[in-house]
C-alpha atoms as a PDB file:
ATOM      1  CA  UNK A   1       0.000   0.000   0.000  1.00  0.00           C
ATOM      2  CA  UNK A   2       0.979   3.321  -0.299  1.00  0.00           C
ATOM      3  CA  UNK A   3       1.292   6.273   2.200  1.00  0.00           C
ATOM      4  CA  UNK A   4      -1.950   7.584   0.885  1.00  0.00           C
ATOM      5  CA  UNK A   5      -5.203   6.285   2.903  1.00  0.00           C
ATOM      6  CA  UNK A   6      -7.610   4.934   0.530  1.00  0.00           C
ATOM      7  CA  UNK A   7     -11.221   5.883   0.940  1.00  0.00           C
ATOM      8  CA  UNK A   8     -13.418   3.739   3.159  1.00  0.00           C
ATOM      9  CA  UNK A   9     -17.249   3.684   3.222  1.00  0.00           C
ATOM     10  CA  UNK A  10     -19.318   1.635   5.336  1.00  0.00           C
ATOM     11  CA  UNK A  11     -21.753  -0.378   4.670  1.00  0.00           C
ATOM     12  CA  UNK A  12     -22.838  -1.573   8.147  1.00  0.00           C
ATOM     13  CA  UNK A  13     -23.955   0.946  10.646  1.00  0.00           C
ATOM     14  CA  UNK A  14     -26.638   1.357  12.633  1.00  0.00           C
ATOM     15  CA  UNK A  15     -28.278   5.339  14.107  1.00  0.00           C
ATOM     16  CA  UNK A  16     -29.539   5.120  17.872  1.00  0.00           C
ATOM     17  CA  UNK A  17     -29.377   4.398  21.267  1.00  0.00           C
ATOM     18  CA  UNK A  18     -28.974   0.242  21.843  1.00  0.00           C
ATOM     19  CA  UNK A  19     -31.459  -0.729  24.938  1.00  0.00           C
ATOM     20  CA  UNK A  20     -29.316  -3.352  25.931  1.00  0.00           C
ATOM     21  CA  UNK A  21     -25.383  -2.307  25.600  1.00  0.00           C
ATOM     22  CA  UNK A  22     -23.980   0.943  26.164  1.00  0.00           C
ATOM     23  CA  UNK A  23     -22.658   1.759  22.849  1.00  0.00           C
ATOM     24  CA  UNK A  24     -23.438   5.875  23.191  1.00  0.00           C
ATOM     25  CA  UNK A  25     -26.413   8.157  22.324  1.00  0.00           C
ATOM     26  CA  UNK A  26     -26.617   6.855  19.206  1.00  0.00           C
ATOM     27  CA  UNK A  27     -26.857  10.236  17.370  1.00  0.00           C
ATOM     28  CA  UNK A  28     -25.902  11.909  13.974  1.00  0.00           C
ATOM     29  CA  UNK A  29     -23.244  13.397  15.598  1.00  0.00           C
ATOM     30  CA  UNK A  30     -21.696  10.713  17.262  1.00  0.00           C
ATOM     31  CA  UNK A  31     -22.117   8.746  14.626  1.00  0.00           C
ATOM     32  CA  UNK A  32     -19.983  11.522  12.083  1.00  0.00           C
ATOM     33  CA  UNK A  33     -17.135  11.704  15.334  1.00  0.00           C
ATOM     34  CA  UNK A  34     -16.617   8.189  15.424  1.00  0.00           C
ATOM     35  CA  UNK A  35     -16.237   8.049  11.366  1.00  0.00           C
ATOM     36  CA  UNK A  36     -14.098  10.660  11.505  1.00  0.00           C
ATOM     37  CA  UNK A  37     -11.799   9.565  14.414  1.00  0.00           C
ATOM     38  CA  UNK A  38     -11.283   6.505  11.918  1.00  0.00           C
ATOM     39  CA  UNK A  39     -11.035   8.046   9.099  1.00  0.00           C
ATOM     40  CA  UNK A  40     -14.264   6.704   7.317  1.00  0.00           C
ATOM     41  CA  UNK A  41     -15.590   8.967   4.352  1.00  0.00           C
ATOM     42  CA  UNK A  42     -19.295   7.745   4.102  1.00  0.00           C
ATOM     43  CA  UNK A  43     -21.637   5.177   5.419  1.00  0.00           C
ATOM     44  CA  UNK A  44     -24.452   3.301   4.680  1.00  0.00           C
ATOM     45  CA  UNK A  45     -26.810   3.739   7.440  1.00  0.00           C
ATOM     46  CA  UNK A  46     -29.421   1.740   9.499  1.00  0.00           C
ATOM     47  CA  UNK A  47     -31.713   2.063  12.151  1.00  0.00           C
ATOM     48  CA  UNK A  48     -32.049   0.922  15.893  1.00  0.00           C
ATOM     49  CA  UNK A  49     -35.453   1.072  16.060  1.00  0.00           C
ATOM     50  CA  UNK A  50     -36.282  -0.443  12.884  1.00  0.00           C
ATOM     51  CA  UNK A  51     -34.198  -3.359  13.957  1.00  0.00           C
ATOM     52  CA  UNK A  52     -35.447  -3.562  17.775  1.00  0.00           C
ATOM     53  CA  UNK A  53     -38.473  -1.684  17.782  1.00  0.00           C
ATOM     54  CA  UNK A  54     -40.864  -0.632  15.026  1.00  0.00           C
ATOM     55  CA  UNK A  55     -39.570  -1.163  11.317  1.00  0.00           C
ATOM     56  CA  UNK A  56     -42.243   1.093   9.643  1.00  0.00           C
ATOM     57  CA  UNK A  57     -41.586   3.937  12.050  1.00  0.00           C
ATOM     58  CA  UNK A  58     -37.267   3.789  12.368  1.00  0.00           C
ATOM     59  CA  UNK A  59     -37.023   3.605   8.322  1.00  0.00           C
ATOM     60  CA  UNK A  60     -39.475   7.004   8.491  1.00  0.00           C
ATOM     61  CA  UNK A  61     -37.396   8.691  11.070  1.00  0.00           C
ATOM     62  CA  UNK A  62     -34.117   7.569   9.486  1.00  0.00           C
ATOM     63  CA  UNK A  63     -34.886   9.220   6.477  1.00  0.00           C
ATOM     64  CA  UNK A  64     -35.884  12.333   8.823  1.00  0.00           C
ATOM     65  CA  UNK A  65     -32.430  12.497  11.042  1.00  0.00           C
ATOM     66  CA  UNK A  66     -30.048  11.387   7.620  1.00  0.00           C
ATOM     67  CA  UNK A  67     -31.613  14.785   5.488  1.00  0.00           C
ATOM     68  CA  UNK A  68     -28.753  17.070   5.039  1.00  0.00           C
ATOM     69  CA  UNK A  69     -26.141  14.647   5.354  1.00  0.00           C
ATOM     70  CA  UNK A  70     -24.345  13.860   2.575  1.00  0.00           C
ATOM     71  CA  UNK A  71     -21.992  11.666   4.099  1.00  0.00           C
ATOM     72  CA  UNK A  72     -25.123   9.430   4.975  1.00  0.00           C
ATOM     73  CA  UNK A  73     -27.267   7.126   3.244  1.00  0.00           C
ATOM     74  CA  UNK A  74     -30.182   5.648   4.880  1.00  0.00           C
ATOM     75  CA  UNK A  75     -30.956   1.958   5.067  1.00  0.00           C
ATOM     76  CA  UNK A  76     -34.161   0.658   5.398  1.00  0.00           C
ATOM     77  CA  UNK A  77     -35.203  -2.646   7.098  1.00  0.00           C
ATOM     78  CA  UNK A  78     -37.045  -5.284   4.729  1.00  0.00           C
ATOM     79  CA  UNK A  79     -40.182  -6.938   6.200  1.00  0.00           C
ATOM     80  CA  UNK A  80     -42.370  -9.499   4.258  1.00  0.00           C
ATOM     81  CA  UNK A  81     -45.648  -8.005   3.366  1.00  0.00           C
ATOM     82  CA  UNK A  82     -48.101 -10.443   4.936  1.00  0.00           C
ATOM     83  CA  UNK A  83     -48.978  -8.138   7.709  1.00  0.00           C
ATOM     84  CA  UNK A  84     -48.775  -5.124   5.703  1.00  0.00           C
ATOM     85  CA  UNK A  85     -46.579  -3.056   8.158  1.00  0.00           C
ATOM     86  CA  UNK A  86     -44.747  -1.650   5.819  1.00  0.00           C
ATOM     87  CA  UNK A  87     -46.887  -1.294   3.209  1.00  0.00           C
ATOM     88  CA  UNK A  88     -47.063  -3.305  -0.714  1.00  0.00           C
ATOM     89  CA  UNK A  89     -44.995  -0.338  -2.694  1.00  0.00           C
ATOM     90  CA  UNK A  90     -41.928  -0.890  -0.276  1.00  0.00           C
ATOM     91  CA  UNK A  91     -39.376  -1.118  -2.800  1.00  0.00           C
ATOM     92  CA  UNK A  92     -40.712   2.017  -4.744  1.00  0.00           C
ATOM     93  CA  UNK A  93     -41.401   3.990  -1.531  1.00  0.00           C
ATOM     94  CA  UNK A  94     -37.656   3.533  -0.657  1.00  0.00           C
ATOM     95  CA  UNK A  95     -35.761   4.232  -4.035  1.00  0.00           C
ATOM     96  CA  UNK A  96     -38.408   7.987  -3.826  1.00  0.00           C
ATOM     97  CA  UNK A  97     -36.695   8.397  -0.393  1.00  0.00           C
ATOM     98  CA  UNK A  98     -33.503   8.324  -1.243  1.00  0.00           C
ATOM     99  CA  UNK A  99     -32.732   4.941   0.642  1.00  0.00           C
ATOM    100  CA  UNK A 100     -29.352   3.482  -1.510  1.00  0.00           C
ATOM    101  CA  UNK A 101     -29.563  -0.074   0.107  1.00  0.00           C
ATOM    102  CA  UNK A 102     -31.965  -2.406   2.473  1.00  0.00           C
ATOM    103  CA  UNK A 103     -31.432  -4.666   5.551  1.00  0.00           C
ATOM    104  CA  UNK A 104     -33.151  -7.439   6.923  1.00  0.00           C
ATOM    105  CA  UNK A 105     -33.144  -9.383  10.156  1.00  0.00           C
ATOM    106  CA  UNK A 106     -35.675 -12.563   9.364  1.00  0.00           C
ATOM    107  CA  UNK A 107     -34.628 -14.280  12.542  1.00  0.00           C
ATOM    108  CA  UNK A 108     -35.562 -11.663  15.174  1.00  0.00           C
ATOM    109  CA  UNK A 109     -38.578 -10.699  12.680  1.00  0.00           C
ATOM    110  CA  UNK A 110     -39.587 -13.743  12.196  1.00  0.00           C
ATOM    111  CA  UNK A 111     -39.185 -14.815   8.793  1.00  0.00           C
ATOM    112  CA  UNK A 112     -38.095 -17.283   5.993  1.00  0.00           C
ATOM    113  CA  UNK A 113     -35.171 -15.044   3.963  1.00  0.00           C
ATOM    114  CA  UNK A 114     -35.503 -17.605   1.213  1.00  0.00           C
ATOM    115  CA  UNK A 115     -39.459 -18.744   1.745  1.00  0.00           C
ATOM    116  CA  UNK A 116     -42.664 -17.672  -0.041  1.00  0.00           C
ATOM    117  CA  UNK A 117     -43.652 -14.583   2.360  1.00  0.00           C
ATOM    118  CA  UNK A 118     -40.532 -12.566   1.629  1.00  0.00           C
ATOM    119  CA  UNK A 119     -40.845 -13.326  -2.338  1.00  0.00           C
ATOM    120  CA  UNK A 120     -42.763 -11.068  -3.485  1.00  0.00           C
ATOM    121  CA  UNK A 121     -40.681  -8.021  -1.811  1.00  0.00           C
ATOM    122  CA  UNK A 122     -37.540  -9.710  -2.521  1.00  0.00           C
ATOM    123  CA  UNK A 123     -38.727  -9.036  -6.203  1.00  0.00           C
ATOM    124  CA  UNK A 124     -39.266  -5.834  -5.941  1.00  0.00           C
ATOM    125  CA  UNK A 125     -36.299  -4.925  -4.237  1.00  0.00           C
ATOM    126  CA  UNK A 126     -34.454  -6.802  -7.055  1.00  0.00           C
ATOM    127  CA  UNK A 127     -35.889  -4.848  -9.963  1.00  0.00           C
ATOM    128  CA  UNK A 128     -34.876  -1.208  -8.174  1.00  0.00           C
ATOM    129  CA  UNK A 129     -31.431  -2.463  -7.596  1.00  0.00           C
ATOM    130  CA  UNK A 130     -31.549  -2.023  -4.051  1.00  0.00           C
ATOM    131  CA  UNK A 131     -28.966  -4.295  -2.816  1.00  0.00           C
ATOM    132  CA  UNK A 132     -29.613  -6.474   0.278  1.00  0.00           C
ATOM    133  CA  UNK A 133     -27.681  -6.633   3.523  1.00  0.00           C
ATOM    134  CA  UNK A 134     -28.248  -9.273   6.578  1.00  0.00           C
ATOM    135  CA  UNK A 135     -26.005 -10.239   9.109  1.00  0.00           C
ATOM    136  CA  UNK A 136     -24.957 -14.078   8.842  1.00  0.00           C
ATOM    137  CA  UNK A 137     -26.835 -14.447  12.392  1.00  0.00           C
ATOM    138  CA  UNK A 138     -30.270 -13.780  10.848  1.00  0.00           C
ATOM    139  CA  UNK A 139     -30.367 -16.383   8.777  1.00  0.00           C
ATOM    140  CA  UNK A 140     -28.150 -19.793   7.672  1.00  0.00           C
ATOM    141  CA  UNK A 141     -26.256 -20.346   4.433  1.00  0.00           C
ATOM    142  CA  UNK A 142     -28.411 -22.478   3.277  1.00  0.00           C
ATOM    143  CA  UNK A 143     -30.905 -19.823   2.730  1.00  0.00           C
ATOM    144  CA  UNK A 144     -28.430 -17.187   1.411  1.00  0.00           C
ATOM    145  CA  UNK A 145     -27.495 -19.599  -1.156  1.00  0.00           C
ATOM    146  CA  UNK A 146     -31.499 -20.281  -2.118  1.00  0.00           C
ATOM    147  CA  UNK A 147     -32.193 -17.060  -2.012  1.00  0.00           C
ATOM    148  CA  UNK A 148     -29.169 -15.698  -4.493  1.00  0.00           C
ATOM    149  CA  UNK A 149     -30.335 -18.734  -6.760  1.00  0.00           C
ATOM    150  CA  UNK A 150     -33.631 -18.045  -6.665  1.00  0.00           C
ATOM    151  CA  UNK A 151     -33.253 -13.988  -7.350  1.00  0.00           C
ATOM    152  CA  UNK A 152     -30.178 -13.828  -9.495  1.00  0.00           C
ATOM    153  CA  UNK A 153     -29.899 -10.021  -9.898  1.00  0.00           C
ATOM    154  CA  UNK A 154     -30.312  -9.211  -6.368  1.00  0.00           C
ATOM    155  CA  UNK A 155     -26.800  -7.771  -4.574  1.00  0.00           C
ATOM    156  CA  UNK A 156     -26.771  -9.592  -1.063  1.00  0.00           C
ATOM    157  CA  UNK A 157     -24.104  -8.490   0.987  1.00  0.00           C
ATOM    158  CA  UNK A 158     -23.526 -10.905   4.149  1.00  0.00           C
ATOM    159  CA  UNK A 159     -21.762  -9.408   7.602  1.00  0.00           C
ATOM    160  CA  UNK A 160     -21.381 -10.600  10.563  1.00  0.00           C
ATOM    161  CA  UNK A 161     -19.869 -13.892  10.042  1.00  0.00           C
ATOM    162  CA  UNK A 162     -17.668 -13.995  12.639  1.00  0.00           C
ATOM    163  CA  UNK A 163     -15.071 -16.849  13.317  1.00  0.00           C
ATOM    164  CA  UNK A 164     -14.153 -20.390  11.672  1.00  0.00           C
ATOM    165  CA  UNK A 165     -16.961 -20.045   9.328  1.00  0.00           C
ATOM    166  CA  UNK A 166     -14.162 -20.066   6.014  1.00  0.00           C
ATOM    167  CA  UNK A 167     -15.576 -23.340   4.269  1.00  0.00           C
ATOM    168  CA  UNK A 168     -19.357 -22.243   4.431  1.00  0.00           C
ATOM    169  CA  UNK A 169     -18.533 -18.770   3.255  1.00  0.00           C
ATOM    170  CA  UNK A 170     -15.636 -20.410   0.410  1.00  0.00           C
ATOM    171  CA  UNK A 171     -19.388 -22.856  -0.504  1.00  0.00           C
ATOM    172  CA  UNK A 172     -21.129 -19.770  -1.273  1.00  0.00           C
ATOM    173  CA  UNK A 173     -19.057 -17.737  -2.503  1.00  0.00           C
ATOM    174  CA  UNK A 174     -17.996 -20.476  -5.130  1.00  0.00           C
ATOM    175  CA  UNK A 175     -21.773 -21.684  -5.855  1.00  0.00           C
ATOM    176  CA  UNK A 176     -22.918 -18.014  -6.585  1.00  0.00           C
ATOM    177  CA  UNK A 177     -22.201 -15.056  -8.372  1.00  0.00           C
ATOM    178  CA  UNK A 178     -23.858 -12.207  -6.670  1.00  0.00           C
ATOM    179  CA  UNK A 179     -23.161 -12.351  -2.777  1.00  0.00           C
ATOM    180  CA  UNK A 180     -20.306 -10.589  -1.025  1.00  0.00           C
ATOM    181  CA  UNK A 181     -18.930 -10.887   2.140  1.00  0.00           C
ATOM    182  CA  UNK A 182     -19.084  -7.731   4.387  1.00  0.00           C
ATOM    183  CA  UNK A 183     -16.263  -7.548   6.825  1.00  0.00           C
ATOM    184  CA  UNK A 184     -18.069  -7.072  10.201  1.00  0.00           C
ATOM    185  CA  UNK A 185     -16.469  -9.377  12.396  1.00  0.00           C
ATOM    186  CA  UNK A 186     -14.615 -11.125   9.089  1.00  0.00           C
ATOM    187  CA  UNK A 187     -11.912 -12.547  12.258  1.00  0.00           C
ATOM    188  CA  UNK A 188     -10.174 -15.529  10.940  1.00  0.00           C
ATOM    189  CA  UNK A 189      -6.381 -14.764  11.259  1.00  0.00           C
ATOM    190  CA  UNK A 190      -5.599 -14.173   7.873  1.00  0.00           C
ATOM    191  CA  UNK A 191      -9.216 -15.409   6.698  1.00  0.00           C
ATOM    192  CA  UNK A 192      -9.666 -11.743   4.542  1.00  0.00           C
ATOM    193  CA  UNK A 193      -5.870 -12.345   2.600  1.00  0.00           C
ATOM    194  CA  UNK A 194      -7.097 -16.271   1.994  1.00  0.00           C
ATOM    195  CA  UNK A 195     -10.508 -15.531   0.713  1.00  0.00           C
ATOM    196  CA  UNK A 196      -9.204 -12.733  -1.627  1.00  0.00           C
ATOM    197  CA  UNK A 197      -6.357 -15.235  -3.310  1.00  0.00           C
ATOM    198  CA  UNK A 198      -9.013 -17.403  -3.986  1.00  0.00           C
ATOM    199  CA  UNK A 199     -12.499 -15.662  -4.662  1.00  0.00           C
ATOM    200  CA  UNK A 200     -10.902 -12.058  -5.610  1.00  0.00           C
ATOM    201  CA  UNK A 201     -11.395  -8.610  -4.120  1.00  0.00           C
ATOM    202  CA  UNK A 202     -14.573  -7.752  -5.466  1.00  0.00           C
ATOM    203  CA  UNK A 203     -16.559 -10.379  -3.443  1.00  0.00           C
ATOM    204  CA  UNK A 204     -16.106  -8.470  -0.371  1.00  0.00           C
ATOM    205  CA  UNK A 205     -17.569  -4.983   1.059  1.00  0.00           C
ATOM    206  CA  UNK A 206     -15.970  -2.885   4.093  1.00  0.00           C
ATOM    207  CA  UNK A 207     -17.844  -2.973   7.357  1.00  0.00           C
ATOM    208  CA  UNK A 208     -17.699  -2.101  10.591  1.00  0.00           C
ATOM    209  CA  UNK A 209     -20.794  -3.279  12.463  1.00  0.00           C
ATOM    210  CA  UNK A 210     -21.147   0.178  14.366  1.00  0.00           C
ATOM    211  CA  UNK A 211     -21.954   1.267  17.141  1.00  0.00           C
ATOM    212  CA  UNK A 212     -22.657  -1.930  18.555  1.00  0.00           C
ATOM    213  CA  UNK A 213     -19.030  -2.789  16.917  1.00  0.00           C
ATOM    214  CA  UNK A 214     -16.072  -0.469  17.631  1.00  0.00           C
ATOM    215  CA  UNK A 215     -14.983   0.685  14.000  1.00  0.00           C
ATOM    216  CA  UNK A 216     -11.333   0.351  14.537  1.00  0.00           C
ATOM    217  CA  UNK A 217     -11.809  -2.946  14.081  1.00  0.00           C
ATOM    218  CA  UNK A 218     -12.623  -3.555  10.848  1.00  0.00           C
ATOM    219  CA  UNK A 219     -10.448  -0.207   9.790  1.00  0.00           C
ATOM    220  CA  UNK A 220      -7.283  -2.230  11.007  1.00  0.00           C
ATOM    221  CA  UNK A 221      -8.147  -5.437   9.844  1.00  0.00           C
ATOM    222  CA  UNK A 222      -8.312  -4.085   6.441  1.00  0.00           C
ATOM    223  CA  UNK A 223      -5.313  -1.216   6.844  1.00  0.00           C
ATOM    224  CA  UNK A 224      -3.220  -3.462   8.044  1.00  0.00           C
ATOM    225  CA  UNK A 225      -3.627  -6.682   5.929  1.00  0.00           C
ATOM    226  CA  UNK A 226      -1.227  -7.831   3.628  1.00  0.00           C
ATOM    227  CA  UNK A 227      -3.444  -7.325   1.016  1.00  0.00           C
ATOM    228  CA  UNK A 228      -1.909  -4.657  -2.224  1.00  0.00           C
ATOM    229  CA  UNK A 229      -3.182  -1.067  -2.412  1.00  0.00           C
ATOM    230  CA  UNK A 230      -5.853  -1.908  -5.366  1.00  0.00           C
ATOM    231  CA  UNK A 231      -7.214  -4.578  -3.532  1.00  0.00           C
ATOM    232  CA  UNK A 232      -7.713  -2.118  -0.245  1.00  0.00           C
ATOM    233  CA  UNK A 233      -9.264   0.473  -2.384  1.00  0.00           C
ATOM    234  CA  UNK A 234     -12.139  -2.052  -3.891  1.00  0.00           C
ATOM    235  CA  UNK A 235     -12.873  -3.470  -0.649  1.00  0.00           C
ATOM    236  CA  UNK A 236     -13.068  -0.164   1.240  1.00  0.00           C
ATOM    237  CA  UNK A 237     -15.086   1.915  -1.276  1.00  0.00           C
ATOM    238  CA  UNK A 238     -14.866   1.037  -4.472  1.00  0.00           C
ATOM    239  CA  UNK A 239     -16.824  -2.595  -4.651  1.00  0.00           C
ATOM    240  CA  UNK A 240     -19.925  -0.866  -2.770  1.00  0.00           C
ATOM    241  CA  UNK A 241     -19.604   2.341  -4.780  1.00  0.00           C
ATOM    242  CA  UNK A 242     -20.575  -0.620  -7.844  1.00  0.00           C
ATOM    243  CA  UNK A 243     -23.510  -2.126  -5.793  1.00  0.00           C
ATOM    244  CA  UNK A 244     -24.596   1.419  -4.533  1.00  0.00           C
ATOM    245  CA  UNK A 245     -24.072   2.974  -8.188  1.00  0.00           C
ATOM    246  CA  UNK A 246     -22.544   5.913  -6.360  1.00  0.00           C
ATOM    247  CA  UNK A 247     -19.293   8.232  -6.566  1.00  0.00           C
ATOM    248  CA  UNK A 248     -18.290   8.666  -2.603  1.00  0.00           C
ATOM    249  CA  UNK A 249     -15.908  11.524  -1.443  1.00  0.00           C
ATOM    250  CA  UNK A 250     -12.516  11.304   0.271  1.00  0.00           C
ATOM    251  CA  UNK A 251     -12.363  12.002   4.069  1.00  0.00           C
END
């Protein structure tokens, strides 16, 4: 790498106060220090209470507390429609908004990822190019693998896979063409440098997991690996500028 500090955005970070772990106010502000004391340009954005609360309301007040900030894009939670809590034109409703990606949590929601319920807005999601993040936790390979046969356009981008979990994310990653690997809690020694000799640089999307993960985490894992300065620059901005379809900005 060279001295120059490539550009990182983030794909995986959640606005608001956790009720369970003391991980800060959970504001804007807060939110812009901690990217800055890290030196991350952008992020993709998600919200606490749509996770742990009220889906339909957090992805409305996201919107609300994100307007103004350019280095902020909002990220709406997913829920099947079967209830109708968030309402049939989901898909359309978010692309108007400005929303640049969506997030689901099927396990605490309780939902299939791959079944019939979530079809429908799965499709919709897929034909505005919104792509799809959900933490490895939420769901099981199995279904990440159904689901990116089953909707071959649709951009899934899986964090949170934690430790010794190599040979199920190598399966996946060889079987399909259009999931990547977000590096939340990516913590195999070395597991980032092996996966990226074998499945390339593009399969894989920088992430921090924050607040409820401390950024400098995933910043050094990727800083300091012995990966070469193109390869750093595609994981850290460049491969989600693609699945975004955005230009970002340098710190």
């Amino acid at each position: 790498m060279s001295e120059d500090r490539p550009v990182l955005i983030d794909a995986d970070v959640m606005l608001g106060r956790h009720p369970r772990r003391d991980v800060g106010g959970g504001t804007v502000a807060e939110l812009l220090a901690a990217m800055d004391r890290v030196g991350i340009a952008e992020a993709v954005v998600g919200s606490m209470t749509s996770w742990l609360h009220d889906p339909a309301r957090g992805n409305r007040e996201l919107t609300g507390l994100l307007a103004g900030q350019p280095r902020l894009s909002p990220c709406w939670v997913l829920l099947p429609d079967t209830c109708g809590e968030t309402g049939a034109g989901f898909a359309g409703a978010a692309v108007e908004a400005g929303v640049v990606a969506v997030r689901a949590f099927p396990r605490e929601h309780g939902w299939d990822l791959a079944g019939a319920d979530a079809a429908p807005g799965l499709d919709a999601v897929e034909s505005v190019r919104l792509p799809l993040l959900v933490d490895a936790g939420q769901t099981s390979w199995q279904e990440v693998e159904a689901l990116a046969r089953a909707h071959p356009c649709l951009r899934i981008v899986v964090g949170g896979v934690g430790y010794r979990k190599l040979r199920q994310i190598a399966g996946v990653l060889d079987r399909t063409g259009n999931v990547s690997i977000g590096l939340a809690d990516l913590s195999s020694h070395r597991g980032l440098e092996w996966l990226v000799s074998r499945f390339g640089a593009d399969r894989f999307v920088f992430g921090t997991g924050a607040p409820y993960r401390d950024p400098a985490e995933a910043v050094t894992r990727l800083l300091w690996s012995e990966l070469g300065q193109a390869e750093v620059a595609a994981i850290g901005a460049g491969n989600l500028r693609r699945l975004l379809r955005k230009e970002v900005r340098a710190a």
